[in-house]
C-alpha atoms as a PDB file:
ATOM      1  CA  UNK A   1     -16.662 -28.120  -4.334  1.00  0.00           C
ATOM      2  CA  UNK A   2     -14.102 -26.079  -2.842  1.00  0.00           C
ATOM      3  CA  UNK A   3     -13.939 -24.434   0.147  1.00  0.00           C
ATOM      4  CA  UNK A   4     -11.035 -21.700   1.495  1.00  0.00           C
ATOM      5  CA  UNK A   5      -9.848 -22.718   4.909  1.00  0.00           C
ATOM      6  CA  UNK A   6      -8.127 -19.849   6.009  1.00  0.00           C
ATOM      7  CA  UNK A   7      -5.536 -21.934   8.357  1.00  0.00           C
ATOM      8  CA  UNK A   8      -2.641 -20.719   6.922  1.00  0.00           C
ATOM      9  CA  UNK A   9      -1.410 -17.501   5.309  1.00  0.00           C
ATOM     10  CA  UNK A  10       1.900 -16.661   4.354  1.00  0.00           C
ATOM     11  CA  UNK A  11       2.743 -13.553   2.268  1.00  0.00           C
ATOM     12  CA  UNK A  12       6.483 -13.063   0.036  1.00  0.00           C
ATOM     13  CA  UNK A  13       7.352  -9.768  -1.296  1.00  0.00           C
ATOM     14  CA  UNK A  14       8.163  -9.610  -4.766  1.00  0.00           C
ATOM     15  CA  UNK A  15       9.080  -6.958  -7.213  1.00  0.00           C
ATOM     16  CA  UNK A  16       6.664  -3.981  -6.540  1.00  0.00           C
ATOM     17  CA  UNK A  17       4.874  -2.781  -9.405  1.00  0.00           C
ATOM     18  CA  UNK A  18       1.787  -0.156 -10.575  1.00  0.00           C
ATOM     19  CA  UNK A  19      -1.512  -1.247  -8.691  1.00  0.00           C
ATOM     20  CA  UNK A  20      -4.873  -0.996 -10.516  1.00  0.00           C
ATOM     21  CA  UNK A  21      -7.654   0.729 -10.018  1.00  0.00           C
ATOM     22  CA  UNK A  22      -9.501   0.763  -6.935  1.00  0.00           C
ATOM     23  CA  UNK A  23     -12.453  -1.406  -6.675  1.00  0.00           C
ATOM     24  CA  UNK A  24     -15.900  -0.473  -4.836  1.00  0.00           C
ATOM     25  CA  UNK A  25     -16.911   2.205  -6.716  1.00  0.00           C
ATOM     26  CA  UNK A  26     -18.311   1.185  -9.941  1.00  0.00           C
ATOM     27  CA  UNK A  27     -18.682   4.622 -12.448  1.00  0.00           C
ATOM     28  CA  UNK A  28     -22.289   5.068 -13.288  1.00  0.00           C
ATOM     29  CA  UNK A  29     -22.620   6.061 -17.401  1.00  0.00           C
ATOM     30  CA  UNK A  30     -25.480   9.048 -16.834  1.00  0.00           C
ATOM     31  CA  UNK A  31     -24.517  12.321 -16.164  1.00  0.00           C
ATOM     32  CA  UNK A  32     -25.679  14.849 -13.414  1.00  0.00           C
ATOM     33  CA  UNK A  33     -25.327  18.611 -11.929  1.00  0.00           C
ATOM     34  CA  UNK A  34     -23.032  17.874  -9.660  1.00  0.00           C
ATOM     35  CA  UNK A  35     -22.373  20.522  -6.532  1.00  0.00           C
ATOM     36  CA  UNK A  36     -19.590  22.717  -7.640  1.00  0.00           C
ATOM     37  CA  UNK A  37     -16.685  22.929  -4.739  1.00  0.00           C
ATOM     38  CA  UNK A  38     -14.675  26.450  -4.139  1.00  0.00           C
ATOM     39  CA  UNK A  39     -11.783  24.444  -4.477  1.00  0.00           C
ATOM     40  CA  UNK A  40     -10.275  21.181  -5.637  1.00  0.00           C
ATOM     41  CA  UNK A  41     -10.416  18.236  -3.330  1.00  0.00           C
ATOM     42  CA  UNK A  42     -12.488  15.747  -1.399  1.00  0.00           C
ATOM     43  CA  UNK A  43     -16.007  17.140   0.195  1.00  0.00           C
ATOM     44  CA  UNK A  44     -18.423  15.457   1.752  1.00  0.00           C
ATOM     45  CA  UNK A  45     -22.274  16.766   1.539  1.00  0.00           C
ATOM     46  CA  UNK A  46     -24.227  16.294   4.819  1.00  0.00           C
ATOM     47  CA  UNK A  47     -28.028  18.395   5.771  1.00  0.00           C
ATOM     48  CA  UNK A  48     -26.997  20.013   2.798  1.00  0.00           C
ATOM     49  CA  UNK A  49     -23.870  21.521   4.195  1.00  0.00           C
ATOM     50  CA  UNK A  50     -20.308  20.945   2.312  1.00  0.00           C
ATOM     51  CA  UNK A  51     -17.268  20.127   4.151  1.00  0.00           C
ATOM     52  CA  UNK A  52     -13.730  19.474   2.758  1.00  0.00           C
ATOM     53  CA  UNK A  53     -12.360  15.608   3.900  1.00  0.00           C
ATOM     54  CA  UNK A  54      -8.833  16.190   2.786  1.00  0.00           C
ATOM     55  CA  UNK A  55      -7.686  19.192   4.538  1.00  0.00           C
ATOM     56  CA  UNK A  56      -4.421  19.790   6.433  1.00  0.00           C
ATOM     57  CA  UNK A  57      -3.438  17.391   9.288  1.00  0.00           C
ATOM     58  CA  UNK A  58      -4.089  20.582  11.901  1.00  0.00           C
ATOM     59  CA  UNK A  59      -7.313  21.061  10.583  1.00  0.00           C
ATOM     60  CA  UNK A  60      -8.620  17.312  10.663  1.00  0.00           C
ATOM     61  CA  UNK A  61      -7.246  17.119  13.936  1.00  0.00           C
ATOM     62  CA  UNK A  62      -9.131  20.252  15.484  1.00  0.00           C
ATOM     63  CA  UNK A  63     -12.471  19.132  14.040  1.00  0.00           C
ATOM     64  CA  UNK A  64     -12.627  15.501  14.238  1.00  0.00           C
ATOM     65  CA  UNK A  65     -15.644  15.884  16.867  1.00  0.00           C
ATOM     66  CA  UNK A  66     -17.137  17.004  14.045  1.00  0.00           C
ATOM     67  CA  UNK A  67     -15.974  14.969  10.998  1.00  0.00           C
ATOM     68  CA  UNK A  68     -16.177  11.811  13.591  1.00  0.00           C
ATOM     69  CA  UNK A  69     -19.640  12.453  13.813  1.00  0.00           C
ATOM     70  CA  UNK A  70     -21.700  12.496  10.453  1.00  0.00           C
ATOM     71  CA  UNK A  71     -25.043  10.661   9.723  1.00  0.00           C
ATOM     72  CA  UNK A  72     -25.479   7.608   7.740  1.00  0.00           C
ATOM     73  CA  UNK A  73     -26.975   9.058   4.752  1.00  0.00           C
ATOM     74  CA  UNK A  74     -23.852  11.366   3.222  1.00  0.00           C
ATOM     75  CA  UNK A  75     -22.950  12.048  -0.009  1.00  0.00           C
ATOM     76  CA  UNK A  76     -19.316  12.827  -1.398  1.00  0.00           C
ATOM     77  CA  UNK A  77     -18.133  15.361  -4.117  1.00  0.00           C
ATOM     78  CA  UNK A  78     -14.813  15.230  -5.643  1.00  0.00           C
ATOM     79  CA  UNK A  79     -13.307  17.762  -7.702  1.00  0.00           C
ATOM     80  CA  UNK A  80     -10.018  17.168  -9.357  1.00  0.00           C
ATOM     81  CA  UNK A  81      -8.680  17.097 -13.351  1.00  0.00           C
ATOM     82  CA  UNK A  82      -7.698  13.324 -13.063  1.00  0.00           C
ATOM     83  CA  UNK A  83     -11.466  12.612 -13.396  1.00  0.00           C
ATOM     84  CA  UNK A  84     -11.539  14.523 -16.668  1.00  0.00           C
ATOM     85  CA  UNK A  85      -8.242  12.930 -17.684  1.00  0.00           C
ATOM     86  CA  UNK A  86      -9.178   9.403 -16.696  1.00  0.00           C
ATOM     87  CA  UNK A  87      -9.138   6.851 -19.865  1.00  0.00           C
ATOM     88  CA  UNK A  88     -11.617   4.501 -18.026  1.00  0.00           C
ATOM     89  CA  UNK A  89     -14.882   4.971 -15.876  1.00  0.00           C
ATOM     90  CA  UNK A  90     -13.695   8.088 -13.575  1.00  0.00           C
ATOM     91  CA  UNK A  91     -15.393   5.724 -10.788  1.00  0.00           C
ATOM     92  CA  UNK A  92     -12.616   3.165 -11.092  1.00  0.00           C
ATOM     93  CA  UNK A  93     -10.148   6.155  -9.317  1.00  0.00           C
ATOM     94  CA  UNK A  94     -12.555   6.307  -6.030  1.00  0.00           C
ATOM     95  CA  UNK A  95     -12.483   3.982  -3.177  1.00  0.00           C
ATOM     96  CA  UNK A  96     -14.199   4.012  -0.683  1.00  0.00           C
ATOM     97  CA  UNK A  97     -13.173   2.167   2.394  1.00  0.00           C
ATOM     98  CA  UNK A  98     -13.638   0.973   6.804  1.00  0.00           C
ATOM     99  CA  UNK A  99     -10.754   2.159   8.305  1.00  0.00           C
ATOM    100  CA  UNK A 100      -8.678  -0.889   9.884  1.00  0.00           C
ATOM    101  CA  UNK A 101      -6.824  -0.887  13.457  1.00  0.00           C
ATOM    102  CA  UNK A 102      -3.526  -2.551  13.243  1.00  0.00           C
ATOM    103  CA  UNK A 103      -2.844  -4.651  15.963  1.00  0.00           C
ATOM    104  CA  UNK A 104       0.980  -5.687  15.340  1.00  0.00           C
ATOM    105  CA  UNK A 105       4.188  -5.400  13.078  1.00  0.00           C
ATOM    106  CA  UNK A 106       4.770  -8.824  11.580  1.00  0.00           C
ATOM    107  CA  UNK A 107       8.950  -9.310  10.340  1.00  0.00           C
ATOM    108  CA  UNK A 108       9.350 -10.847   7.152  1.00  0.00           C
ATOM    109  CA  UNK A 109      11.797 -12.998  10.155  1.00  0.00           C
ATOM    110  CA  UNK A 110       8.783 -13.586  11.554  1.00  0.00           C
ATOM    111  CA  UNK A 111       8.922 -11.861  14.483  1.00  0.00           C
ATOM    112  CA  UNK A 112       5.974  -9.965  15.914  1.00  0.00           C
ATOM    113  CA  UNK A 113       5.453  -7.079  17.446  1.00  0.00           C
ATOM    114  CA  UNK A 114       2.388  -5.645  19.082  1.00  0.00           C
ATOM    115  CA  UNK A 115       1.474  -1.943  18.543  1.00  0.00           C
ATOM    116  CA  UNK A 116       1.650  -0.033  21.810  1.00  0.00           C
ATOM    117  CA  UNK A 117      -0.581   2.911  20.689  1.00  0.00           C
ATOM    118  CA  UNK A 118      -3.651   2.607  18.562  1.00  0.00           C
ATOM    119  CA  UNK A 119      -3.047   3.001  15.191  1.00  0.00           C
ATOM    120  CA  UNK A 120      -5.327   3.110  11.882  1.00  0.00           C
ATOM    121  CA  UNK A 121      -5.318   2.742   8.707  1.00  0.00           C
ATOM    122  CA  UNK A 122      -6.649   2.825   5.115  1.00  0.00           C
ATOM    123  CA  UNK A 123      -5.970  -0.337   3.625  1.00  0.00           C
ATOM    124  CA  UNK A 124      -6.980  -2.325   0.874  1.00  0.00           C
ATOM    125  CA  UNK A 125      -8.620  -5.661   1.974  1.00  0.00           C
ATOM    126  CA  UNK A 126     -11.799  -6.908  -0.092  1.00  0.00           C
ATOM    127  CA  UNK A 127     -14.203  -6.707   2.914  1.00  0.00           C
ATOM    128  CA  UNK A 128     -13.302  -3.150   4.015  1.00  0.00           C
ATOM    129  CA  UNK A 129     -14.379  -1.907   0.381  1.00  0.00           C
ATOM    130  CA  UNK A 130     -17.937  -0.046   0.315  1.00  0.00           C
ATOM    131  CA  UNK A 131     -19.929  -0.401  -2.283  1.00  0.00           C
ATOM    132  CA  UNK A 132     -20.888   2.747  -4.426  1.00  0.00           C
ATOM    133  CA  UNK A 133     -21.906   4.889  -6.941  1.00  0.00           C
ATOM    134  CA  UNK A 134     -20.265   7.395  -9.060  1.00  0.00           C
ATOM    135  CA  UNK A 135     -21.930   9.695 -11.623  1.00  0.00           C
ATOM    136  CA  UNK A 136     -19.869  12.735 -13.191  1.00  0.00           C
ATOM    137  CA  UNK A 137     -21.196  16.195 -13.904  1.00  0.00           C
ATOM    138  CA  UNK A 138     -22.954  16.720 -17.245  1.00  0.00           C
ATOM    139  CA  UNK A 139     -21.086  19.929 -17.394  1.00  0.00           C
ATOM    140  CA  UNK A 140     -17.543  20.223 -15.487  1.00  0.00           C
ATOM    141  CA  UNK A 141     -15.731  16.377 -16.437  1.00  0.00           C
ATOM    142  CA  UNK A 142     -13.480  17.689 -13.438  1.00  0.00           C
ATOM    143  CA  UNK A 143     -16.459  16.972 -11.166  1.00  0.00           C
ATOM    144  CA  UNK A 144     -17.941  13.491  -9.808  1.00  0.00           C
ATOM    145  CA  UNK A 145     -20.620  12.443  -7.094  1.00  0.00           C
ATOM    146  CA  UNK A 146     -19.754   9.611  -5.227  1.00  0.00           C
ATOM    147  CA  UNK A 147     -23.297   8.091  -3.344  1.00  0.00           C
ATOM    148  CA  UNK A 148     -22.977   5.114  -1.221  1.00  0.00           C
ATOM    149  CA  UNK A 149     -25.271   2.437  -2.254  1.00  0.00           C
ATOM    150  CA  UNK A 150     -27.079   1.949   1.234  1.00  0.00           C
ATOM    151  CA  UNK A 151     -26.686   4.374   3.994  1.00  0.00           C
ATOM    152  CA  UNK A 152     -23.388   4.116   5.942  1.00  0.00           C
ATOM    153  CA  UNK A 153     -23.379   1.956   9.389  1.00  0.00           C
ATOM    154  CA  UNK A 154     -21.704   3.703  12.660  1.00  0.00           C
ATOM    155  CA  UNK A 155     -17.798   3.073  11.713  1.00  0.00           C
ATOM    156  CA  UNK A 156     -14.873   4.870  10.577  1.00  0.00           C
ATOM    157  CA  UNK A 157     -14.485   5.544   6.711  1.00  0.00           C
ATOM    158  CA  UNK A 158     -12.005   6.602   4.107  1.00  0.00           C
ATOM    159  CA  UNK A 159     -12.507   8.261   0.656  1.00  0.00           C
ATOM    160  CA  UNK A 160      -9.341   7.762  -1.800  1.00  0.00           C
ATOM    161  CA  UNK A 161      -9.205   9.652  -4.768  1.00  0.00           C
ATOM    162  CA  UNK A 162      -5.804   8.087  -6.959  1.00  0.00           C
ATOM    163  CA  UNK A 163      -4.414  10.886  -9.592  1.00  0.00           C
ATOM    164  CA  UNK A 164      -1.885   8.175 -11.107  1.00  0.00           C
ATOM    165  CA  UNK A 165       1.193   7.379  -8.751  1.00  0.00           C
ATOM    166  CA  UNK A 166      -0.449   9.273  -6.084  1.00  0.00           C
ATOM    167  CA  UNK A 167      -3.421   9.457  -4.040  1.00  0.00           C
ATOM    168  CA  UNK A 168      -5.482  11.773  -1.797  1.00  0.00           C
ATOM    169  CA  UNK A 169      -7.603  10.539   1.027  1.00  0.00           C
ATOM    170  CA  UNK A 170      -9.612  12.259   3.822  1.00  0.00           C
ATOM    171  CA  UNK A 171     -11.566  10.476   7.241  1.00  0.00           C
ATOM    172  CA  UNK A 172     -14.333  10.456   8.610  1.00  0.00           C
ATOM    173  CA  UNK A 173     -16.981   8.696  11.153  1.00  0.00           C
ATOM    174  CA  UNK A 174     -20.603   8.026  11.272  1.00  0.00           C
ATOM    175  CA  UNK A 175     -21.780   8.896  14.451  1.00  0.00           C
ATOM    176  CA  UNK A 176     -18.543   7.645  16.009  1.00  0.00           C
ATOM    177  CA  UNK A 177     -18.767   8.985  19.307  1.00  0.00           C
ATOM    178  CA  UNK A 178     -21.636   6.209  20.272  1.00  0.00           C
ATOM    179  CA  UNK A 179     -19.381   3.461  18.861  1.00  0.00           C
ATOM    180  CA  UNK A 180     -17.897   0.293  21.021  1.00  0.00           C
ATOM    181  CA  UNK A 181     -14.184   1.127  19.462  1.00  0.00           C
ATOM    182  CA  UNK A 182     -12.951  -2.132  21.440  1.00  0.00           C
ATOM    183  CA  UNK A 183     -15.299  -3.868  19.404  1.00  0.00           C
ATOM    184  CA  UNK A 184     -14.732  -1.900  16.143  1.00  0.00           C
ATOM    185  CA  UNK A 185     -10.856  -2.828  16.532  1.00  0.00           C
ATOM    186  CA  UNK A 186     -11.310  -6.695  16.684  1.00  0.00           C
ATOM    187  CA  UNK A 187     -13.515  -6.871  13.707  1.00  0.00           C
ATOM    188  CA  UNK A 188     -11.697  -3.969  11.632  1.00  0.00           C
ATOM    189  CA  UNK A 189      -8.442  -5.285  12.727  1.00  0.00           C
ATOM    190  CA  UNK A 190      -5.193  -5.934  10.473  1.00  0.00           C
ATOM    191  CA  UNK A 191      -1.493  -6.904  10.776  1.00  0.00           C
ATOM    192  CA  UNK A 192       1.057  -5.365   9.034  1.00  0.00           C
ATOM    193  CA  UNK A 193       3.586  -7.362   7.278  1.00  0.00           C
ATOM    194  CA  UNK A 194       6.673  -5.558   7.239  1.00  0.00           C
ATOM    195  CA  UNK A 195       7.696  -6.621   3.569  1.00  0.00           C
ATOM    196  CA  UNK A 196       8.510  -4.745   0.271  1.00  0.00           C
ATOM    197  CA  UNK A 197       5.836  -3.764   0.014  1.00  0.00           C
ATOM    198  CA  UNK A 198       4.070  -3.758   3.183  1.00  0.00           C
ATOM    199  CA  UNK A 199       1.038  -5.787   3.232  1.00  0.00           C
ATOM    200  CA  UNK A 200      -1.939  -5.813   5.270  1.00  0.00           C
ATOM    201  CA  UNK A 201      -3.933  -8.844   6.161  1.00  0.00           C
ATOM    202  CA  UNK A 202      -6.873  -9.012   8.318  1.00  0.00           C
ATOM    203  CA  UNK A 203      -6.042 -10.930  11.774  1.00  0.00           C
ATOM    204  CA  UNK A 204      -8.023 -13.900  11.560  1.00  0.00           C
ATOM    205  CA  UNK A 205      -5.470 -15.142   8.938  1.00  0.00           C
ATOM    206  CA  UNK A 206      -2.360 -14.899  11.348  1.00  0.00           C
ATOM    207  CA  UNK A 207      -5.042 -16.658  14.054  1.00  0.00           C
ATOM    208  CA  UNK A 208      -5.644 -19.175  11.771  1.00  0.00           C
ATOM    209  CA  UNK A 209      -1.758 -19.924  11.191  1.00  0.00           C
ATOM    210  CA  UNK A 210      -1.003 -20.390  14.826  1.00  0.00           C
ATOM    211  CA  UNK A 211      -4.019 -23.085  15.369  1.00  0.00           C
ATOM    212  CA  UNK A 212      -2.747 -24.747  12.450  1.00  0.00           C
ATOM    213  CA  UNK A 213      -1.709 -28.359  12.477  1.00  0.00           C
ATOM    214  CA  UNK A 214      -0.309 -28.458   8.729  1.00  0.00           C
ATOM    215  CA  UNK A 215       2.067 -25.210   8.446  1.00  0.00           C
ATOM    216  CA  UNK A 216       3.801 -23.752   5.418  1.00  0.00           C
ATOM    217  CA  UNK A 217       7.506 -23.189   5.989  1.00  0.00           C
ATOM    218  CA  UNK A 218      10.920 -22.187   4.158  1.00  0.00           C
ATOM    219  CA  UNK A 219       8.146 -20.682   1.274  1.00  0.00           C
ATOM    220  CA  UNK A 220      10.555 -19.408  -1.666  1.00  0.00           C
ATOM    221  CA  UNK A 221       9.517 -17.634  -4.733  1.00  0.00           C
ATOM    222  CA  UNK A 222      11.966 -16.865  -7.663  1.00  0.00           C
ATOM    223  CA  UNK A 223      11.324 -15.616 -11.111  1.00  0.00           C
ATOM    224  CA  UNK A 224      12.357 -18.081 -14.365  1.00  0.00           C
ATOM    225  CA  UNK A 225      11.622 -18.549 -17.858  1.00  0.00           C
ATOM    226  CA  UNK A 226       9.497 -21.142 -18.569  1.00  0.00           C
ATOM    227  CA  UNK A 227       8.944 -22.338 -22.321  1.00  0.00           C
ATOM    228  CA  UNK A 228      10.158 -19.147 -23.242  1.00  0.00           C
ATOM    229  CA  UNK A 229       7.541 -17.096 -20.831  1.00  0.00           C
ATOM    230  CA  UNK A 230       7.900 -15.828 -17.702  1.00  0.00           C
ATOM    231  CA  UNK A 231       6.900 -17.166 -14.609  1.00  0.00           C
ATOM    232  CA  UNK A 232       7.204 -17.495 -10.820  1.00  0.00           C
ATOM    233  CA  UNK A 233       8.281 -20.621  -9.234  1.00  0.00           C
ATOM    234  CA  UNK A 234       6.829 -20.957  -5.784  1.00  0.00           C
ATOM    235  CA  UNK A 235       8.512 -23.699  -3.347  1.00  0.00           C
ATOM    236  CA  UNK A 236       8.647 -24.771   0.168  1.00  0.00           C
ATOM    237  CA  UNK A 237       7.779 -27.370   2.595  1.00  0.00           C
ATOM    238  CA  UNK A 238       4.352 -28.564   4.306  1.00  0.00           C
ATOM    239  CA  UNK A 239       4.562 -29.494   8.020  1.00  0.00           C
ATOM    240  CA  UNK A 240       2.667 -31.427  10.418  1.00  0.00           C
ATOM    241  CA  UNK A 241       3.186 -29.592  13.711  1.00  0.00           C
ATOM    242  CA  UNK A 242       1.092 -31.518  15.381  1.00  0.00           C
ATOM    243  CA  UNK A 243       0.748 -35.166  17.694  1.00  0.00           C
ATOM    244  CA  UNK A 244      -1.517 -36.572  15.034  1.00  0.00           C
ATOM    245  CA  UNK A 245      -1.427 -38.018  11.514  1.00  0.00           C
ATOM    246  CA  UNK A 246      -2.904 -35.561   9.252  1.00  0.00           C
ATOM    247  CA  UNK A 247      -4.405 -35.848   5.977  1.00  0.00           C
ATOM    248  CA  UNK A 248      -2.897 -33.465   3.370  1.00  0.00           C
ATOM    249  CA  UNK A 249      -5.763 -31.175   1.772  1.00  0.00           C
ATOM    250  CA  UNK A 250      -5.327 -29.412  -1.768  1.00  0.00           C
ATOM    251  CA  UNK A 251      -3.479 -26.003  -1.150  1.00  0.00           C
ATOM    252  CA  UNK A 252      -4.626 -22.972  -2.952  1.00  0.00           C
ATOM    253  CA  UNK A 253      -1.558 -19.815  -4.541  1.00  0.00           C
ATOM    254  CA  UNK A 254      -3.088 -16.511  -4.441  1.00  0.00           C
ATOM    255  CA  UNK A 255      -1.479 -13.438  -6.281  1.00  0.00           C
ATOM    256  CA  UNK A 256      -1.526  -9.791  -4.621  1.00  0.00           C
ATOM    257  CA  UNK A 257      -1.170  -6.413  -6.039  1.00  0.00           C
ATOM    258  CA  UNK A 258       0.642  -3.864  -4.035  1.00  0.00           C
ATOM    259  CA  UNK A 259      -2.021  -2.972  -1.899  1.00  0.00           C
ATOM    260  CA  UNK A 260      -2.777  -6.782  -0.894  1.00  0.00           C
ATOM    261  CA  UNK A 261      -5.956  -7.193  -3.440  1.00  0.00           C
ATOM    262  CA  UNK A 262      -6.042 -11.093  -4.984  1.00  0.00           C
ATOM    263  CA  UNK A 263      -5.512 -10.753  -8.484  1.00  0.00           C
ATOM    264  CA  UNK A 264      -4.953 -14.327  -9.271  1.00  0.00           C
ATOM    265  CA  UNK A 265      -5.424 -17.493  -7.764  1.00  0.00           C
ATOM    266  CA  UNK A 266      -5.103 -21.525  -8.124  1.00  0.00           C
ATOM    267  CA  UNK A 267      -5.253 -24.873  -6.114  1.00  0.00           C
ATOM    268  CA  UNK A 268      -2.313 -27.346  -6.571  1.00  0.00           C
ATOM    269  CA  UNK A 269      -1.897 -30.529  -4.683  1.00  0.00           C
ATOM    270  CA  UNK A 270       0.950 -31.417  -2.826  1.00  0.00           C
ATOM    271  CA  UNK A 271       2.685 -35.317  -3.584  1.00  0.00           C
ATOM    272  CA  UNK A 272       1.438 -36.816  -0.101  1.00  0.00           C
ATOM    273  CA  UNK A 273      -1.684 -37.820   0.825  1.00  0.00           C
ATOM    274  CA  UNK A 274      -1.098 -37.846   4.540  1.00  0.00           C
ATOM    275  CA  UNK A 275       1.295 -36.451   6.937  1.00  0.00           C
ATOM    276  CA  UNK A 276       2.726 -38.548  10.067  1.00  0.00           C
ATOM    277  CA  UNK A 277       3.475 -36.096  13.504  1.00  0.00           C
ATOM    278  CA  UNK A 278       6.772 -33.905  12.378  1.00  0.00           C
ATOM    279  CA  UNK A 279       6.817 -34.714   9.084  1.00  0.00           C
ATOM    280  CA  UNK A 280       7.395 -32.102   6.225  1.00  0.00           C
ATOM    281  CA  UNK A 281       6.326 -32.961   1.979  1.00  0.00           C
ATOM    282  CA  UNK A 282       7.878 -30.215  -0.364  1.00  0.00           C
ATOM    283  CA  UNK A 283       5.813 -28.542  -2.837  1.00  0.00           C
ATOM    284  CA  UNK A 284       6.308 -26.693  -5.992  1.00  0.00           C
ATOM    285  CA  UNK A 285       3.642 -24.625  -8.488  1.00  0.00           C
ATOM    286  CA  UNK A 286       4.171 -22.306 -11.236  1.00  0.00           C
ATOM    287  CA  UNK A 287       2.495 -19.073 -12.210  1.00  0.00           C
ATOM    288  CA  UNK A 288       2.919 -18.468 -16.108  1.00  0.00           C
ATOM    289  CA  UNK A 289       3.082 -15.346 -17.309  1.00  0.00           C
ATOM    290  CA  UNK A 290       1.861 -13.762 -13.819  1.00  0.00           C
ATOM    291  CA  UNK A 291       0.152  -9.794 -13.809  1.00  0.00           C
ATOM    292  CA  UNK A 292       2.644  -6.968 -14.110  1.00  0.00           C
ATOM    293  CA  UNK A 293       1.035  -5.820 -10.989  1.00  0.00           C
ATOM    294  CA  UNK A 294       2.267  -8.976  -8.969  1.00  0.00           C
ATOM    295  CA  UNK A 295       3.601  -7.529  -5.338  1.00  0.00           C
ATOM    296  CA  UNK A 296       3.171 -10.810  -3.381  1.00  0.00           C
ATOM    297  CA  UNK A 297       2.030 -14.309  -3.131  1.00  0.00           C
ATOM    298  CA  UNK A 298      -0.213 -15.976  -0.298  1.00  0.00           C
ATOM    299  CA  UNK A 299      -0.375 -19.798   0.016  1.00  0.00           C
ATOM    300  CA  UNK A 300      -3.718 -21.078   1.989  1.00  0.00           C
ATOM    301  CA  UNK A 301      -4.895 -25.064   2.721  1.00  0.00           C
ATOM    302  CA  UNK A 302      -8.021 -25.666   1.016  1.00  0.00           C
ATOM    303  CA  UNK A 303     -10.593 -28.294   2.264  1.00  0.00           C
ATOM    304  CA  UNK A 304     -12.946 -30.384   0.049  1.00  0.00           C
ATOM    305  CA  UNK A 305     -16.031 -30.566   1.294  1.00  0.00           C
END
């Protein structure tokens, strides 16, 4: 068996391309009466009151204390025509995410940079998904209520509505206010790598990479034709940074979509079975015929147990 040892991470940009749908938020197939907005938008229901999540910047701002401060048992409505229009489960355009704190700017030189001022975000990282719900009205297509499968712990939350290229999001908190934000921001917390796209990546992976004995270096990723099909050549060089000999595990390619979700992955094994102090083995794998959506690659060391 298999097991991911996240000791290394390294992330390439490649061509940027159309990311698909959100996960998290599976599309239930019965139909309800679903609480009919003024508006269109985002609302969240709460003690039976109805308040818009997407309003202007001003607005959010001025009643955050508020919006910061729900209970854990909320309920969401969203009211748009992309629902109607969608050609898939209307849940499959609703995400529902933790809100991450970014703790530094990471070069594609490699350079890092620490933010001075707290800064978060909505980004799309497996764990920060949260698992819900989605049933549209029986009446208005236009309408859908989004239910979160368990009630919501004390965090900071994001609901993302996509309408095609674009997509709508509004904030909010449980009970906020009584929350260790300290401790929030090291286990929500992200780095940005500043490629094309930008990627986020939670911050144990970057720990990981500077404990590291075995590195990945000069990583290089070009596009080619292979038996006629396209493909993506991945190369670079394995390093032993360390004093010691080390022995050379199986390394593992993953495939990201624009927003940093794996869409693909595979183990390959590197021609060396051990490394001597300072010593580097190259490595090359293929990806045939990789997903339009391909944005960026991450190589990882994988340890048998």
């Amino acid at each position: 068996m298999t097991r991911i040892s996240i000791r290394h991470l390294l992330v390439v940009a490649l061509l940027a391309a159309s990311a698909g749908g959100c996960a998290g938020t599976p599309s239930s197939k019965s139909q309800a009466v679903v609480p009919r907005p003024p508006t269109e938008g985002l609302y969240v229901v709460y003690n039976g009151k109805m308040g818009r999540l997407d309003d202007a910047p001003d607005k959010v701002l001025k009643t955050w204390p508020i919006r910061s401060n729900l209970g854990p048992n909320v309920e969401f409505v969203v009211h748009h025509p992309a629902i109607a229009e969608s050609k898939g489960p209307p849940g499959k355009l609703i995400a529902l995410r933790q809100v991450a704190y970014v703790r530094a700017n990471i070069a594609t030189s490699g350079t890092i940079r620490k933010n001075k001022k707290a800064e978060w975000i909505v980004a799309s990282i497996e764990p920060l998904y949260v698992p819900a719900r989605a049933t549209q009205d029986s009446r208005d297509p236009t309408l859908l209520l989004v239910i979160p499968n368990e009630p919501l712990a004390l965090r900071l939350y994001a609901l993302t509505l996509r309408t095609g290229k674009s997509a709508v999001t509004g904030r909010f908190g449980v009970e906020w206010s009584q929350a260790d934000k300290k401790q929030y921001a090291s286990t929500h917390c992200v780095d940005r790598y500043l490629t094309a796209p930008v990627l986020y990546r939670p911050c144990g992976e970057r720990d990981g990479v500077e404990k590291a004995a075995l590195k990945v270096q000069a990583l290089n990723v070009t596009k080619a034709l292979v038996n006629s099909a396209p493909a993506l050549v991945i190369e670079g060089q394995l390093k032993n940074t360390s004093g010691k000999r080390q022995t050379v595990p199986a390394m593992l390619a993953v495939l990201n979509d624009k927003q940093g979700k794996e869409i693909k992955r595979w183990t390959f094994v590197p021609d060396a079975k051990e490394l001597s102090p300072g010593k580097s083995v190259a490595f090359r794998t293929l990806a045939a015929s990789p997903p339009r959506n391909t944005a960026g690659v991450a190589i990882l060391l994988a340890e048998s147990d």
